[in-house]
PDB file of N, CA and C in Angstrom:
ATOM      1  N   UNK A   1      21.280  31.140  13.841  1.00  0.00           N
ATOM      2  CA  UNK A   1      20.169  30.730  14.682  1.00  0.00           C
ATOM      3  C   UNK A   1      19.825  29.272  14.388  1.00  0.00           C
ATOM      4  N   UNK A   2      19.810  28.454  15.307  1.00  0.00           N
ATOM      5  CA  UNK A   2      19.288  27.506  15.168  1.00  0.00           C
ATOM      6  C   UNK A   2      17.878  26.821  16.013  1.00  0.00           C
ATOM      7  N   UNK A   3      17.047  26.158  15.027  1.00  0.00           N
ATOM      8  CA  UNK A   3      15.591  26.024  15.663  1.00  0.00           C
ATOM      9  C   UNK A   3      15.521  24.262  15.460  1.00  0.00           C
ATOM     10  N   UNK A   4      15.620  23.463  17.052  1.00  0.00           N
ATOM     11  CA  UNK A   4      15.450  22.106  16.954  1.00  0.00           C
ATOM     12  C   UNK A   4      13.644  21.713  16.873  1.00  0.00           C
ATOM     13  N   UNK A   5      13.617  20.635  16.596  1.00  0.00           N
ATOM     14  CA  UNK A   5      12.153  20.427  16.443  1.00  0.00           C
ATOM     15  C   UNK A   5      11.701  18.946  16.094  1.00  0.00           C
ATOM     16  N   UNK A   6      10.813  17.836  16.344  1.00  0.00           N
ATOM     17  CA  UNK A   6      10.507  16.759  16.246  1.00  0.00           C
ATOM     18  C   UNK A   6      10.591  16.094  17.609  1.00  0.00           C
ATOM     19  N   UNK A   7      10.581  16.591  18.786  1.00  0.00           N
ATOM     20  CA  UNK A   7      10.205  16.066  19.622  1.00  0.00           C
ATOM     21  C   UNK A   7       9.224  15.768  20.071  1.00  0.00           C
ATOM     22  N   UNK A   8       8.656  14.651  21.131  1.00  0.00           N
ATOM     23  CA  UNK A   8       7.636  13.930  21.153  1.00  0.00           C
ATOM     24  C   UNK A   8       7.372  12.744  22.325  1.00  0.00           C
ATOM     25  N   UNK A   9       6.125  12.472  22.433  1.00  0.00           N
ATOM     26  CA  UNK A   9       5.977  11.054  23.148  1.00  0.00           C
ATOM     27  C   UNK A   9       5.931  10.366  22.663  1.00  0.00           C
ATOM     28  N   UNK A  10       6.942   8.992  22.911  1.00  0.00           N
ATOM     29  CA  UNK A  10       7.113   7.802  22.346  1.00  0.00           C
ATOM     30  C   UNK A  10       7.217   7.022  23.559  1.00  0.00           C
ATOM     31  N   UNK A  11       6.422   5.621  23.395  1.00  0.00           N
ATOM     32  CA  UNK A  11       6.632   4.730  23.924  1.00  0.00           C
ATOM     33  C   UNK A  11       8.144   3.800  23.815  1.00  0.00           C
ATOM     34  N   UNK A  12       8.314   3.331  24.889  1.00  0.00           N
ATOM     35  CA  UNK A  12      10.063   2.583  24.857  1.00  0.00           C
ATOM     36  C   UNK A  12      10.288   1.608  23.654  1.00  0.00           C
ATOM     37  N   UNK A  13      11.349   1.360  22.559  1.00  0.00           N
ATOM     38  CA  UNK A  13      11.412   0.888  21.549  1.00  0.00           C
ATOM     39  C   UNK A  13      10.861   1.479  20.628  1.00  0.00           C
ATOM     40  N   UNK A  14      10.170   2.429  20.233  1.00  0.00           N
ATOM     41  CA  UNK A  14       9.750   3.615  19.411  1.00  0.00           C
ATOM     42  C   UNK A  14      11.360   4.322  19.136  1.00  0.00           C
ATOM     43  N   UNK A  15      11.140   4.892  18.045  1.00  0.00           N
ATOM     44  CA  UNK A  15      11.982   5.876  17.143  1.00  0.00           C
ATOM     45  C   UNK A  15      11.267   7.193  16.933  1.00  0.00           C
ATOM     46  N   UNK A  16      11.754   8.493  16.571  1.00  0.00           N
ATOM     47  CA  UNK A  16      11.426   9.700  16.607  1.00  0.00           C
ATOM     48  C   UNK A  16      12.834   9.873  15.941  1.00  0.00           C
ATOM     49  N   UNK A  17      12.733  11.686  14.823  1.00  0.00           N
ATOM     50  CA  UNK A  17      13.655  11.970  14.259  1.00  0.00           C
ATOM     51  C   UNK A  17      13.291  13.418  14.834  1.00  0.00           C
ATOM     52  N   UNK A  18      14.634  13.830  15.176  1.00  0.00           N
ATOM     53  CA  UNK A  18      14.665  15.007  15.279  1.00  0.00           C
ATOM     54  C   UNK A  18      15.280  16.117  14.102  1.00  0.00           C
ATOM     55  N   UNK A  19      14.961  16.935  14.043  1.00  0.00           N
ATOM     56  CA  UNK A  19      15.915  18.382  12.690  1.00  0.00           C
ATOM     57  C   UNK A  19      15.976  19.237  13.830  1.00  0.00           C
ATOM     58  N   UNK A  20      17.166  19.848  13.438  1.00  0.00           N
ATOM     59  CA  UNK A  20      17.356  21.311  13.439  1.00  0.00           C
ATOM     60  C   UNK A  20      18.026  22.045  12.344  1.00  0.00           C
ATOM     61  N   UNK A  21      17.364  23.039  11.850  1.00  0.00           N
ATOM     62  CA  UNK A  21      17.103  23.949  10.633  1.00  0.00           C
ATOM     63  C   UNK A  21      18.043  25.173  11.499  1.00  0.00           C
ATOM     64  N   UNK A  22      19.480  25.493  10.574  1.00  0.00           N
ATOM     65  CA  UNK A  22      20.082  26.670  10.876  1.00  0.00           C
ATOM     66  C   UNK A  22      19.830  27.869   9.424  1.00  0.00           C
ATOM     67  N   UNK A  23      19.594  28.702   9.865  1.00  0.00           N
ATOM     68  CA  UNK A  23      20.115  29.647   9.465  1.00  0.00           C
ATOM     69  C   UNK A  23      20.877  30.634   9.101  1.00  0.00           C
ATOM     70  N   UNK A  24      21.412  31.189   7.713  1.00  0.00           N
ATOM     71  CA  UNK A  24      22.712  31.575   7.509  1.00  0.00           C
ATOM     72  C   UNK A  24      23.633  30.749   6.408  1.00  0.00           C
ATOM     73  N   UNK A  25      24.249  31.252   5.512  1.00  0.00           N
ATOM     74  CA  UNK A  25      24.530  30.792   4.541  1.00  0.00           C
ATOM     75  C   UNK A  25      25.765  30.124   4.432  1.00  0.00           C
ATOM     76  N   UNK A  26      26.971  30.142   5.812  1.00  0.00           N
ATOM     77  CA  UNK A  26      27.794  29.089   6.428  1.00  0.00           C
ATOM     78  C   UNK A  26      27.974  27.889   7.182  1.00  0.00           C
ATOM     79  N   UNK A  27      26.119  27.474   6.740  1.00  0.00           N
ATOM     80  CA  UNK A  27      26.261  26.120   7.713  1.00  0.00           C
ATOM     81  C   UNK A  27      27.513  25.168   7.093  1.00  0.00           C
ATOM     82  N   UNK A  28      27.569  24.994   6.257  1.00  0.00           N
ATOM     83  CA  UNK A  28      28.759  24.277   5.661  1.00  0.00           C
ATOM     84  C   UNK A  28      29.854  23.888   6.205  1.00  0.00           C
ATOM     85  N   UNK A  29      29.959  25.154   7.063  1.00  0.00           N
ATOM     86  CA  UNK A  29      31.326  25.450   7.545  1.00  0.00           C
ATOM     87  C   UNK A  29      31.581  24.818   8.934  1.00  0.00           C
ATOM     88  N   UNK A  30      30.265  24.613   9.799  1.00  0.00           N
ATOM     89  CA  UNK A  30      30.221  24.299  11.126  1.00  0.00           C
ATOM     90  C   UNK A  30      29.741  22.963  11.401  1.00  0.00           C
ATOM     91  N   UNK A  31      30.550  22.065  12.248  1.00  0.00           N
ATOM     92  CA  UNK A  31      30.286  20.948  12.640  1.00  0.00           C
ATOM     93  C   UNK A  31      28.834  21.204  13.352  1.00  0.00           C
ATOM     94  N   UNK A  32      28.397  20.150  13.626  1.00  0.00           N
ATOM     95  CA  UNK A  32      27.481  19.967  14.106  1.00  0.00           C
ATOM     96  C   UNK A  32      27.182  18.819  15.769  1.00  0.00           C
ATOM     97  N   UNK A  33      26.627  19.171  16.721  1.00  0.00           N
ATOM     98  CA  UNK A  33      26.169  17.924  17.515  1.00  0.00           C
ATOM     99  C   UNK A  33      25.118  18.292  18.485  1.00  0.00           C
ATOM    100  N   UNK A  34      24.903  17.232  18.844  1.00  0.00           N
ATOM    101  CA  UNK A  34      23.406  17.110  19.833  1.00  0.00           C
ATOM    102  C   UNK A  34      23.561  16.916  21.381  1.00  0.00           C
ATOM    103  N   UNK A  35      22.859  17.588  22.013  1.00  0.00           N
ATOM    104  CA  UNK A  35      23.088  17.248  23.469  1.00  0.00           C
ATOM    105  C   UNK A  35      21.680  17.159  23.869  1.00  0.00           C
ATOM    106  N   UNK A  36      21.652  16.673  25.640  1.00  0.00           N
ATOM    107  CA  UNK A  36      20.615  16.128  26.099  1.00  0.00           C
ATOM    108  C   UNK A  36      20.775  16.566  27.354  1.00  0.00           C
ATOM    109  N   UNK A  37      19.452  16.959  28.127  1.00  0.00           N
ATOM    110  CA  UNK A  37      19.352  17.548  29.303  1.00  0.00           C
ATOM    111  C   UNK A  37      18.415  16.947  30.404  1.00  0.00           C
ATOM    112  N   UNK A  38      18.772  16.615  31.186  1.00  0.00           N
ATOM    113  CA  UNK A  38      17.466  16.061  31.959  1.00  0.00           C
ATOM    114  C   UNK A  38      17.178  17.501  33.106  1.00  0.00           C
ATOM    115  N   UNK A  39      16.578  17.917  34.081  1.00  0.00           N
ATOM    116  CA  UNK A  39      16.488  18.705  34.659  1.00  0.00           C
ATOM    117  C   UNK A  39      17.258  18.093  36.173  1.00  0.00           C
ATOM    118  N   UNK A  40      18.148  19.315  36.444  1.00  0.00           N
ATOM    119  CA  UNK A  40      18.474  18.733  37.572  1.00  0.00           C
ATOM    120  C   UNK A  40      19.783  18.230  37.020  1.00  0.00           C
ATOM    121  N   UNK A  41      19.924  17.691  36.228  1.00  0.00           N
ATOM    122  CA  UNK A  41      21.868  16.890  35.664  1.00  0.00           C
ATOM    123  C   UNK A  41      22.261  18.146  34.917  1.00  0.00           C
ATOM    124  N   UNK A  42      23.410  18.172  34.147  1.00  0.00           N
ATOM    125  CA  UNK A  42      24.483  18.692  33.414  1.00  0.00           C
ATOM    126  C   UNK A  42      23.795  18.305  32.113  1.00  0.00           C
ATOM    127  N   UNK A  43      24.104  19.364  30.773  1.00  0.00           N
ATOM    128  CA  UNK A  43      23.657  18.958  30.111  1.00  0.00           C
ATOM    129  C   UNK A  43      24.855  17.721  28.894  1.00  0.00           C
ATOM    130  N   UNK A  44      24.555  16.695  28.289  1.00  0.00           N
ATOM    131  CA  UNK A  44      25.404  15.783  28.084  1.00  0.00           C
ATOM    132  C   UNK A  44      25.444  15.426  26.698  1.00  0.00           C
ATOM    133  N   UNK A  45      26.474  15.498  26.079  1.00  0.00           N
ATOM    134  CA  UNK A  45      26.574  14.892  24.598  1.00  0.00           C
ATOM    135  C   UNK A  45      26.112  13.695  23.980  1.00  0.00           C
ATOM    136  N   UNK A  46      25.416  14.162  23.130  1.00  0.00           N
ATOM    137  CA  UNK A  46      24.552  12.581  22.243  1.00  0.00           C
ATOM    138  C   UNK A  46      25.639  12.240  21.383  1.00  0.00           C
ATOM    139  N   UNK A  47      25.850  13.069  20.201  1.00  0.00           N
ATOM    140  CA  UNK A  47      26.315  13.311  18.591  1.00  0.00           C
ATOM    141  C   UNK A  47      26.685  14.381  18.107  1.00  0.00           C
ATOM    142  N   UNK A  48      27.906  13.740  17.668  1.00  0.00           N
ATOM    143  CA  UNK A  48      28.075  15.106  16.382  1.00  0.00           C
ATOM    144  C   UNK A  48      28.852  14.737  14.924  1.00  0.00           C
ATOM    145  N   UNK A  49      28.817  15.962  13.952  1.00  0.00           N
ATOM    146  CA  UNK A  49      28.904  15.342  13.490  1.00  0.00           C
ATOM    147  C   UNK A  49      29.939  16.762  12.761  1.00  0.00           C
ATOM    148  N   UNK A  50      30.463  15.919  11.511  1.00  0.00           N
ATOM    149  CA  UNK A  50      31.872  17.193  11.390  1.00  0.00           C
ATOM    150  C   UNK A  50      31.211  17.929   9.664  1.00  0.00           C
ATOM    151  N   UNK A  51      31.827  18.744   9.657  1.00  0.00           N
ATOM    152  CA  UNK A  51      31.221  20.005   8.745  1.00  0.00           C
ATOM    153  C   UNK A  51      30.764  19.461   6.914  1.00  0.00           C
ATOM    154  N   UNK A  52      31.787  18.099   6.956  1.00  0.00           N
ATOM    155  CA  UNK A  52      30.877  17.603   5.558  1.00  0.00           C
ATOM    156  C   UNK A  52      29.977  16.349   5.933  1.00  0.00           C
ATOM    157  N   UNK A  53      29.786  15.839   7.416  1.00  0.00           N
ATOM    158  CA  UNK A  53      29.043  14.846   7.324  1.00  0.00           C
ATOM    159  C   UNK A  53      29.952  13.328   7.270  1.00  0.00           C
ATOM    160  N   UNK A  54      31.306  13.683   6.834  1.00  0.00           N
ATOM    161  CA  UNK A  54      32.016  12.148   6.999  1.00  0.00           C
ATOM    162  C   UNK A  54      32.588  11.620   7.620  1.00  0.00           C
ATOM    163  N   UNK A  55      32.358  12.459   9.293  1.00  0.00           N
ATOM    164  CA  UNK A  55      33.094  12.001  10.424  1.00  0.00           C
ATOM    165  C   UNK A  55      31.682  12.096  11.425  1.00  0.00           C
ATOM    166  N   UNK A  56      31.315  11.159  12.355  1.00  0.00           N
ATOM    167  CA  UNK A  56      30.646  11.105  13.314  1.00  0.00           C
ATOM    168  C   UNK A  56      31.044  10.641  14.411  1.00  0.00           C
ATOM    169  N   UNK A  57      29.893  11.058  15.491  1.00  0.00           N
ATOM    170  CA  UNK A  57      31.383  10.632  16.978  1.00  0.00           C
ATOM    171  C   UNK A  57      29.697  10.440  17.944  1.00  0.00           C
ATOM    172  N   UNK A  58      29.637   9.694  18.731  1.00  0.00           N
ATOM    173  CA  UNK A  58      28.697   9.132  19.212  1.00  0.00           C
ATOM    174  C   UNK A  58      28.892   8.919  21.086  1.00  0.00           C
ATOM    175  N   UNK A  59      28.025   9.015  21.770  1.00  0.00           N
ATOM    176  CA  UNK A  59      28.200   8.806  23.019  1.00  0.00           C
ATOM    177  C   UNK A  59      28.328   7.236  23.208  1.00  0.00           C
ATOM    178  N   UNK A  60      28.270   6.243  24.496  1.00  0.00           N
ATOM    179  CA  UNK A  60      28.206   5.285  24.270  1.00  0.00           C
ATOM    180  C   UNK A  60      26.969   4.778  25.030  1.00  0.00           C
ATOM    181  N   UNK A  61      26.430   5.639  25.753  1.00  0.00           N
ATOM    182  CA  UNK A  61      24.815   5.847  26.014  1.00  0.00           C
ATOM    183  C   UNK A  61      23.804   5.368  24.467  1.00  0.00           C
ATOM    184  N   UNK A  62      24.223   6.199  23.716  1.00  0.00           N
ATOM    185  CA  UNK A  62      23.182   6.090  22.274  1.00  0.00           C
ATOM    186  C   UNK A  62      23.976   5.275  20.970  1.00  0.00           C
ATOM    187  N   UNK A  63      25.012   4.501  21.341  1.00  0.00           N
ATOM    188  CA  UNK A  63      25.565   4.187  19.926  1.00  0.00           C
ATOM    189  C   UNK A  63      24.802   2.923  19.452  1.00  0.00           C
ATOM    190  N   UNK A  64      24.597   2.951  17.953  1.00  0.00           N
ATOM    191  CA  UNK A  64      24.096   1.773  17.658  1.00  0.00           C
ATOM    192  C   UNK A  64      22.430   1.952  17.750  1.00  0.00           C
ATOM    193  N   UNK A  65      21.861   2.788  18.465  1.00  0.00           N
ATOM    194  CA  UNK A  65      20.480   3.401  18.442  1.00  0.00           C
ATOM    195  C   UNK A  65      20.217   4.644  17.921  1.00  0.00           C
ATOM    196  N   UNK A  66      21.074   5.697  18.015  1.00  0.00           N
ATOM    197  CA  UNK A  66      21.075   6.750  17.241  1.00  0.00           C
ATOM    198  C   UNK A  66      21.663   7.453  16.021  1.00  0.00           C
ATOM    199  N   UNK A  67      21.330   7.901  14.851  1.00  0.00           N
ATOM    200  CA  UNK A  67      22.255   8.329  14.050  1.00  0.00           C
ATOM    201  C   UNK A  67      22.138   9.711  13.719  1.00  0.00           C
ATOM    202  N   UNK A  68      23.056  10.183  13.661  1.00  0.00           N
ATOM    203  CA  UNK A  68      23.014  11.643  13.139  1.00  0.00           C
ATOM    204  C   UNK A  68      23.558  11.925  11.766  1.00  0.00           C
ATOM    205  N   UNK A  69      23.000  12.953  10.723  1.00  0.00           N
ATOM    206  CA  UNK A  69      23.194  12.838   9.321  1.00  0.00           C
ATOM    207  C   UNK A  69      23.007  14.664   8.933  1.00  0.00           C
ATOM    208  N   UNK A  70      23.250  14.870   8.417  1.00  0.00           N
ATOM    209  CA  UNK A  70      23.136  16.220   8.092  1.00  0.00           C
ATOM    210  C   UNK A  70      22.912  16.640   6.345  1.00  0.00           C
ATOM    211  N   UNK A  71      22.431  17.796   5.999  1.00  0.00           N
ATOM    212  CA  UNK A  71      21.873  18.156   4.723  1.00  0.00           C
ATOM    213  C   UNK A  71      22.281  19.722   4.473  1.00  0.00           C
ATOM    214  N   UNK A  72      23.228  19.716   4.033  1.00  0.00           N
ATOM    215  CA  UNK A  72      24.201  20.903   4.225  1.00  0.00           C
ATOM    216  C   UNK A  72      23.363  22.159   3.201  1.00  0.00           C
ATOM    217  N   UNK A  73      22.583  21.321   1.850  1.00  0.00           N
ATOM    218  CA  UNK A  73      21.818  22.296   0.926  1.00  0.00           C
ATOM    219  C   UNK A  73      20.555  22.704   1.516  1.00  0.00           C
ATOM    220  N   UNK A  74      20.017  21.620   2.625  1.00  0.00           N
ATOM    221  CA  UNK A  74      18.985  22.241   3.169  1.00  0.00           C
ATOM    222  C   UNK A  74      19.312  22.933   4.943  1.00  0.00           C
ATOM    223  N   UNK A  75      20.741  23.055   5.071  1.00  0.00           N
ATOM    224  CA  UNK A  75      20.882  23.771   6.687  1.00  0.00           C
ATOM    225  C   UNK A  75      20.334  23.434   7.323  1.00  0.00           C
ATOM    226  N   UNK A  76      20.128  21.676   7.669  1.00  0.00           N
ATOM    227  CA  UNK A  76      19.828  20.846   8.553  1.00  0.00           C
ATOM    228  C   UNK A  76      20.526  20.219   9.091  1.00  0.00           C
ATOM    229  N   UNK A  77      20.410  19.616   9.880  1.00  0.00           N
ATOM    230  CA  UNK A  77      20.957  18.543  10.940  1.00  0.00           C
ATOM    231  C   UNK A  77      20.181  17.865  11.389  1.00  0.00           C
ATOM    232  N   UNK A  78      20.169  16.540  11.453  1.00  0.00           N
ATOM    233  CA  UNK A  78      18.814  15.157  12.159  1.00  0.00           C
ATOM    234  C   UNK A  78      19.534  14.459  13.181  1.00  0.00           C
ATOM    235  N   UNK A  79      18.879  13.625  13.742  1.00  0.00           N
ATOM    236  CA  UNK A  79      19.137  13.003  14.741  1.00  0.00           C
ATOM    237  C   UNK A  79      18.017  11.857  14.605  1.00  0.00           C
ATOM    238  N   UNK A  80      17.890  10.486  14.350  1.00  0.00           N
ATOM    239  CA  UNK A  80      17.401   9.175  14.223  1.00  0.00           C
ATOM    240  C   UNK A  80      17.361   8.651  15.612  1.00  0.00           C
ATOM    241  N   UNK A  81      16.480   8.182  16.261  1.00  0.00           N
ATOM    242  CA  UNK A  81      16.718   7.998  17.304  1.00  0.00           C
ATOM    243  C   UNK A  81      15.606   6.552  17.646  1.00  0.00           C
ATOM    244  N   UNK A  82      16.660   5.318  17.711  1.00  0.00           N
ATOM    245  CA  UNK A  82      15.809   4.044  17.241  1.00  0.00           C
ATOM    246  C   UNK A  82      16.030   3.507  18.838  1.00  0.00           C
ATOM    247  N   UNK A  83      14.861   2.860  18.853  1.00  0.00           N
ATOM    248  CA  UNK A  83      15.245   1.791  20.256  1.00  0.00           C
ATOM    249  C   UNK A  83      14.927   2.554  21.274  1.00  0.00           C
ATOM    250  N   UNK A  84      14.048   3.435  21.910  1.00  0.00           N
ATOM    251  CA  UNK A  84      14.260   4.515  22.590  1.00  0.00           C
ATOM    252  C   UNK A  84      13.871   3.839  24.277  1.00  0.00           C
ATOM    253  N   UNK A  85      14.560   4.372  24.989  1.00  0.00           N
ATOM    254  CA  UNK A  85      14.305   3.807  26.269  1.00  0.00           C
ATOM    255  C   UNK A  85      14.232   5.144  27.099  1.00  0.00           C
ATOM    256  N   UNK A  86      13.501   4.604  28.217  1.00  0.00           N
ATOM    257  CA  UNK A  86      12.633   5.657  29.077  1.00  0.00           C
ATOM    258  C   UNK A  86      13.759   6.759  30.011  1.00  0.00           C
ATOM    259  N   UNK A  87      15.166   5.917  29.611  1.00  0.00           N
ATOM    260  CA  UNK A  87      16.350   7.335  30.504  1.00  0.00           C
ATOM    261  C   UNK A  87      16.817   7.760  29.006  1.00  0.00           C
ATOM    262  N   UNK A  88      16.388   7.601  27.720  1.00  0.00           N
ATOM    263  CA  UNK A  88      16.543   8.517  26.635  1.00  0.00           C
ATOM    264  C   UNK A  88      15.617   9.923  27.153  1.00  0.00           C
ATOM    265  N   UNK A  89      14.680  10.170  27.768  1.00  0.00           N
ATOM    266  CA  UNK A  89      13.606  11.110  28.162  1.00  0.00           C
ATOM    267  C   UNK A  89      14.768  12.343  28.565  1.00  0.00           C
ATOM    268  N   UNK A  90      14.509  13.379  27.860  1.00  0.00           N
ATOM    269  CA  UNK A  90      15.099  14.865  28.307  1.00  0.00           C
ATOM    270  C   UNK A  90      14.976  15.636  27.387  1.00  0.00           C
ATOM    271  N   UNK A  91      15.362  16.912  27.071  1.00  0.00           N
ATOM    272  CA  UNK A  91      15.520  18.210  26.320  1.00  0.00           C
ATOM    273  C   UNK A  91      16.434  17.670  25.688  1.00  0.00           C
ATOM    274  N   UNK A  92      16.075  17.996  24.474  1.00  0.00           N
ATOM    275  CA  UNK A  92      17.765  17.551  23.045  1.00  0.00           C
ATOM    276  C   UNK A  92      18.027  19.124  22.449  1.00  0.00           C
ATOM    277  N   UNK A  93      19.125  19.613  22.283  1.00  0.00           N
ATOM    278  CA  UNK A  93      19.484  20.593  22.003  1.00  0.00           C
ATOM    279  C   UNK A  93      20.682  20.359  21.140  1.00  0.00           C
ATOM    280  N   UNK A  94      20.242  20.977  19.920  1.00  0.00           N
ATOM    281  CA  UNK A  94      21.396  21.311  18.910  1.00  0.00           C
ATOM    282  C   UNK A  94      22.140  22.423  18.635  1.00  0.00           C
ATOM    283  N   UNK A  95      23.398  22.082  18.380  1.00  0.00           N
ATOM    284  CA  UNK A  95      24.638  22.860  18.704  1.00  0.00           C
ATOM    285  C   UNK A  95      25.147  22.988  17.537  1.00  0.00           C
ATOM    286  N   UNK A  96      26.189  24.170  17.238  1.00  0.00           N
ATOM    287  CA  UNK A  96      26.869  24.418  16.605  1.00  0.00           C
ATOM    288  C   UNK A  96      28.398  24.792  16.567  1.00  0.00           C
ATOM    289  N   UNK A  97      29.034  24.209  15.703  1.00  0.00           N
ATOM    290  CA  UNK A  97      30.888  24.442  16.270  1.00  0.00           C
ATOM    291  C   UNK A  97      31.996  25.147  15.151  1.00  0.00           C
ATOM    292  N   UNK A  98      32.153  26.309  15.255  1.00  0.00           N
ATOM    293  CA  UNK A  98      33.003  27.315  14.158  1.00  0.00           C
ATOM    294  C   UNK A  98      34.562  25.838  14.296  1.00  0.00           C
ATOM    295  N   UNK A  99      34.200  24.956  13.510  1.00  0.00           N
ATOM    296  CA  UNK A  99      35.253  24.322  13.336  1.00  0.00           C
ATOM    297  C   UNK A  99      34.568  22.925  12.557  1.00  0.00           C
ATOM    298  N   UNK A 100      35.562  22.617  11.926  1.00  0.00           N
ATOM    299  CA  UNK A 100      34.940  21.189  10.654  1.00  0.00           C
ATOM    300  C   UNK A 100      35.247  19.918  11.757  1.00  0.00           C
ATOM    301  N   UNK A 101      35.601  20.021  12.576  1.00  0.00           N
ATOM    302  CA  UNK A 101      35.619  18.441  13.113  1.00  0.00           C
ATOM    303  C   UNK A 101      34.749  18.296  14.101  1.00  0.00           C
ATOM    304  N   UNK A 102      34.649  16.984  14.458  1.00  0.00           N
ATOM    305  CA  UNK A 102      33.573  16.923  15.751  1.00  0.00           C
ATOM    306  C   UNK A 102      33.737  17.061  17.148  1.00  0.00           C
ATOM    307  N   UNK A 103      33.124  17.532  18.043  1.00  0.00           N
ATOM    308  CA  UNK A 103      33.030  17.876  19.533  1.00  0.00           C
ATOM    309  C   UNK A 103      32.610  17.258  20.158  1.00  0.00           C
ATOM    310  N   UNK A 104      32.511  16.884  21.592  1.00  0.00           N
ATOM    311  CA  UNK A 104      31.986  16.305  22.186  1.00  0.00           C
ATOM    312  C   UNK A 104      32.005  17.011  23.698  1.00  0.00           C
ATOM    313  N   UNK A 105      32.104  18.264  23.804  1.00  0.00           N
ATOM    314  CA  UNK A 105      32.559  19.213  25.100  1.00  0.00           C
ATOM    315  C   UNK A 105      31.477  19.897  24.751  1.00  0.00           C
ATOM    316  N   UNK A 106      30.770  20.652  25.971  1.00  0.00           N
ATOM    317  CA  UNK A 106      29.933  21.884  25.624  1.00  0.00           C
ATOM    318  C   UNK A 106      30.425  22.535  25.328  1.00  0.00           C
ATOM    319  N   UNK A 107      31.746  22.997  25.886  1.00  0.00           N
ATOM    320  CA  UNK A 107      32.460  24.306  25.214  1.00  0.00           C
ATOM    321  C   UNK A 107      32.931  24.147  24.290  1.00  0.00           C
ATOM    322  N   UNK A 108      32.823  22.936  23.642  1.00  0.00           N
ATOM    323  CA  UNK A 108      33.421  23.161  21.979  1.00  0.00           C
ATOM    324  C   UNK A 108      32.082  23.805  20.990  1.00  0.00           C
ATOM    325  N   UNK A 109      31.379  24.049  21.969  1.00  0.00           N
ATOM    326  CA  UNK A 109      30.013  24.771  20.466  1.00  0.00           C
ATOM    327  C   UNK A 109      30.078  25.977  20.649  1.00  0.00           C
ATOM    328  N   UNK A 110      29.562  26.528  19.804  1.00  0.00           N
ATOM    329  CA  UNK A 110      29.392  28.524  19.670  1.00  0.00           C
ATOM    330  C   UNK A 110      28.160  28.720  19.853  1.00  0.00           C
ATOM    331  N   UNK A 111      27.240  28.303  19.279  1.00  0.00           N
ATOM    332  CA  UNK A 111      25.779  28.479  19.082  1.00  0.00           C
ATOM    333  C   UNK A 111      24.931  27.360  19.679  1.00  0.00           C
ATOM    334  N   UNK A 112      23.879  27.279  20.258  1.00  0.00           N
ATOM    335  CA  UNK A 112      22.601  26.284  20.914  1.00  0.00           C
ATOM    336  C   UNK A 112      21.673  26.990  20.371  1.00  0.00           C
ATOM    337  N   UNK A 113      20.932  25.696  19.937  1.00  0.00           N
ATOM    338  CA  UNK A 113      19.394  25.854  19.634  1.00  0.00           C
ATOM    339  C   UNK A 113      18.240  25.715  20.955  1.00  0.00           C
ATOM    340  N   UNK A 114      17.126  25.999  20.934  1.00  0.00           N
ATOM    341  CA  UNK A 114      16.408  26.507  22.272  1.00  0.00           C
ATOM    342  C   UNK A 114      15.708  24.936  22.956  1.00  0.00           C
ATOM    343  N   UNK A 115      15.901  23.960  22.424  1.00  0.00           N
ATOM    344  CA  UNK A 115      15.750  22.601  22.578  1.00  0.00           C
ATOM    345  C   UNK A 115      14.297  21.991  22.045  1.00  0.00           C
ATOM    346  N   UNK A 116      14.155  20.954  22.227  1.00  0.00           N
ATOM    347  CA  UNK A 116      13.073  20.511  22.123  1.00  0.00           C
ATOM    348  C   UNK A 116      12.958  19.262  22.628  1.00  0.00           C
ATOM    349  N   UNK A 117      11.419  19.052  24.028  1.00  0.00           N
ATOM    350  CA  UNK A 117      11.884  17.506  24.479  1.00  0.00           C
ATOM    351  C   UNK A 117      11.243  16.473  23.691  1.00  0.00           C
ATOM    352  N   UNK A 118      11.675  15.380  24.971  1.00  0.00           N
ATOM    353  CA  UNK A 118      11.408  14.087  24.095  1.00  0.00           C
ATOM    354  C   UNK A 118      11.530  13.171  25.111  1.00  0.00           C
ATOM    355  N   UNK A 119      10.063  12.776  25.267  1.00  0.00           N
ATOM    356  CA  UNK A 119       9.557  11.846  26.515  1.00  0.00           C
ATOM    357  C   UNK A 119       9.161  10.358  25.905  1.00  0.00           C
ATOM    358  N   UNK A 120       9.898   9.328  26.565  1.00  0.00           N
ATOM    359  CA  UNK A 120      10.030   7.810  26.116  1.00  0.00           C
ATOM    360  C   UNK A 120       9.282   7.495  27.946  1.00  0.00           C
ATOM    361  N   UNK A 121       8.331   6.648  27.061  1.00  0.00           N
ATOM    362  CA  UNK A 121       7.033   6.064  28.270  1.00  0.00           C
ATOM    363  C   UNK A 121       7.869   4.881  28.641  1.00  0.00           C
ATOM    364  N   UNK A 122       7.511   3.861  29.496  1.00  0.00           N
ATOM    365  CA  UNK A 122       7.731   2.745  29.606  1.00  0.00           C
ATOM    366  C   UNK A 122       6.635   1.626  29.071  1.00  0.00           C
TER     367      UNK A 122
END
């Protein structure tokens, strides 16, 4: 199970961190990444990141503004999210992938977390 959380209103150029806290004693095992939803679009890959944390893979929408980092003793996953601009605004949903490398397909995840948004003002 995974539960995302730290979403928020931020004004444009504002930062916000997001977690998602899994549950289960194989997070270790599962890559990790983030997606983003606006209502009305497809939902679209931010980040991910691979099962020890030393491979990351980035959209080119968020590179250079976002980072993703993970805490394998605490069954987390974050998301840094610097510079924020007002088409950053949507549902962020964290994912999970029965495999150590990183994804960037929806269908490369097994598990979604229930989202949480995140509205950038102008």
């Amino acid at each position: 199970q995974l539960q995302a959380s730290g979403g928020g209103l931020v004004q444009a150029g504002g930062c916000l961190r997001l977690s998602c806290a899994a549950s289960g004693r194989t997070f270790s095992l599962y890559a990790m990444g983030w997606f983003r939803q606006v209502p009305g679009k497809e939902r679209e890959f931010a980040a991910a990141i691979s099962w020890s944390g030393g491979s990351t893979y980035y959209a080119d929408s968020v590179k250079g503004r976002f980072t993703i980092s993970r805490n394998n003793g605490k069954n987390t996953v974050y998301l840094q999210m610097n510079s924020l601009r007002p088409e950053d605004t949507a549902v962020y949903y964290c994912a999970a992938r029965r495999d150590s490398g990183t994804g960037y397909l929806f269908d490369d995840y097994d598990y979604w977390g229930q989202g949480t948004l995140v509205t950038v003002s102008s």
